[in-house]
Protein backbone atom coordinates (compact mmCIF):
# COMPACT_ATOMS: atom_id res chain seq x y z
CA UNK A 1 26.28 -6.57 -27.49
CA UNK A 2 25.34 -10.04 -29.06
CA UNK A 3 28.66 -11.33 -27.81
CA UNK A 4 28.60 -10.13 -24.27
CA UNK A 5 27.34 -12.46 -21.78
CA UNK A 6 23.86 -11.76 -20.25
CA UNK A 7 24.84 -10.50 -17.22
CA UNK A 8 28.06 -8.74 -18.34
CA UNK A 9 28.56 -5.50 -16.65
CA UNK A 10 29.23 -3.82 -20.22
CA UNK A 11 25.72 -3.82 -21.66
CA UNK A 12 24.06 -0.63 -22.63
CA UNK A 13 20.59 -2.47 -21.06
CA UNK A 14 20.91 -5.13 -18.40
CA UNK A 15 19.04 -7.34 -16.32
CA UNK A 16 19.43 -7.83 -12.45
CA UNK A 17 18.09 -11.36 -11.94
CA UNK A 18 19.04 -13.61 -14.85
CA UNK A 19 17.11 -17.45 -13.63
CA UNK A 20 13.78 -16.56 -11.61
CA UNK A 21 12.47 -19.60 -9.90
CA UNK A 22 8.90 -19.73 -8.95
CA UNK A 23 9.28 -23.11 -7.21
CA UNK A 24 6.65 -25.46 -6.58
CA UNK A 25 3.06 -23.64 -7.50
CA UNK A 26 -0.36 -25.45 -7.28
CA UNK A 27 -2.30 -26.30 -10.28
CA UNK A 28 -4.34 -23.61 -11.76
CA UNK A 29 -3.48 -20.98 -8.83
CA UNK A 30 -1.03 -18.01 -9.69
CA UNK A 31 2.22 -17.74 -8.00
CA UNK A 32 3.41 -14.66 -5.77
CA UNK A 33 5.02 -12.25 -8.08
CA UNK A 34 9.05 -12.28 -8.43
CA UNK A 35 10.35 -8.82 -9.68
CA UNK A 36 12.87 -8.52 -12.46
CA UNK A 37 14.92 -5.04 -13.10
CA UNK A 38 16.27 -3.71 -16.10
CA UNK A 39 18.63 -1.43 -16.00
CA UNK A 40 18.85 1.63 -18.98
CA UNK A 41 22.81 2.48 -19.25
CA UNK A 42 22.12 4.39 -21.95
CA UNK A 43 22.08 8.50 -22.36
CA UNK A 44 18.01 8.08 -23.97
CA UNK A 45 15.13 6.21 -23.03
CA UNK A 46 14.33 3.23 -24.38
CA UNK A 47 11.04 1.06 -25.25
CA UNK A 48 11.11 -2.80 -24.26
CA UNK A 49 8.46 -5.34 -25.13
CA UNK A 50 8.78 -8.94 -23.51
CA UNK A 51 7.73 -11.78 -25.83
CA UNK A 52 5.97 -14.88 -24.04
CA UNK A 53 5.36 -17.25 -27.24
CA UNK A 54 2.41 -19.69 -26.23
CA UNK A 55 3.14 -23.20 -24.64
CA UNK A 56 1.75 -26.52 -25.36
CA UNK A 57 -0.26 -28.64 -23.04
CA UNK A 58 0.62 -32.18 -22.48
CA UNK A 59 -1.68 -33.21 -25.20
CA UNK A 60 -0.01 -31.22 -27.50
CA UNK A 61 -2.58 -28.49 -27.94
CA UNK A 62 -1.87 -24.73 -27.66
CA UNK A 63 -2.50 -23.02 -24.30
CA UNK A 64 -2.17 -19.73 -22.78
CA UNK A 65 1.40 -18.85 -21.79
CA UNK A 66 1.68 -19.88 -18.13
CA UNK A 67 3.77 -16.63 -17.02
CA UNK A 68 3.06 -13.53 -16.89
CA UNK A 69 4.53 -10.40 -16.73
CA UNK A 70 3.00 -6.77 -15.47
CA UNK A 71 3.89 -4.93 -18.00
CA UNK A 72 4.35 -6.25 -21.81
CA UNK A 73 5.57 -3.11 -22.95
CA UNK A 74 7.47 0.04 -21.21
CA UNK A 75 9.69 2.79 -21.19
CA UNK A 76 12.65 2.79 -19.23
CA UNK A 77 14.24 6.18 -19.03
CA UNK A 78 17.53 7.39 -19.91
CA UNK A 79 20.09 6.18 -17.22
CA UNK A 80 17.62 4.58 -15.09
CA UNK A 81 15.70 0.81 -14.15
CA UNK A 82 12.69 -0.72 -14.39
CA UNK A 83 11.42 -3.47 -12.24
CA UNK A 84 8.22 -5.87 -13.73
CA UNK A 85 6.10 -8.25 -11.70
CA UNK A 86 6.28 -11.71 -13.15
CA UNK A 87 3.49 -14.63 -12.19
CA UNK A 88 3.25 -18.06 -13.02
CA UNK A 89 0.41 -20.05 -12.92
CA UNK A 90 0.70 -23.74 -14.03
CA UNK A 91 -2.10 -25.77 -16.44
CA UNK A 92 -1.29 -28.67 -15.56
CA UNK A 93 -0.17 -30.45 -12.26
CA UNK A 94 2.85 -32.73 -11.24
CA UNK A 95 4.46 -30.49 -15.06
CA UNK A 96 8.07 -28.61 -15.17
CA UNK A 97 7.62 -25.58 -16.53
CA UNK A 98 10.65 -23.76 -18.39
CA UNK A 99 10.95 -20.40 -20.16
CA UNK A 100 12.89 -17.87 -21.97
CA UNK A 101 11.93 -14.67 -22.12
CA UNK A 102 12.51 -12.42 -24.69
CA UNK A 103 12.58 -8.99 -24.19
């Protein structure tokens, strides 16, 4: 699986939407949620856990992760999808924001 693209039709677990874009969000104020589906190809369920490593602030100190997702961790049932509610809300204004997510 390491060598199959992300979206590749041939994964045992897939994602639907590959680039969410929040657009432009106001400072401090969450976004409307954007869903993202997994998909569970394989005969037995499966537990996921998404990852969102903390960010940096313009000053260079730590901050909260500015996205968000509904559930962290889940079970997606044999041959079956999932669908989580991401948010973003910005800590700083006129800042691009850019993130991998690791599930």
């Amino acid at each position: 699986e390491m060598f199959l693209e992300n979206d590749s039709t041939f994964r045992d677990v897939s994602i639907q939407q590959q680039f969410i874009d929040f657009n432009f969000c106001e400072y401090g104020k969450s976004s409307e949620g954007q869903s993202m589906t997994l998909e569970n190809k394989l005969p037995y369920k499966i537990e996921v856990r998404f990852v969102l490593p903390s960010a940096e602030n313009s000053q260079g100190e730590e901050v909260k992760n500015p996205f968000s997702v509904s559930e962290l961790t889940a079970i997606i049932d044999a041959k079956s999808t999932k669908s989580f509610d991401l948010k973003f809300r910005p800590f700083e204004p006129d800042y691009y924001f850019f993130q991998i997510l690791q599930c």
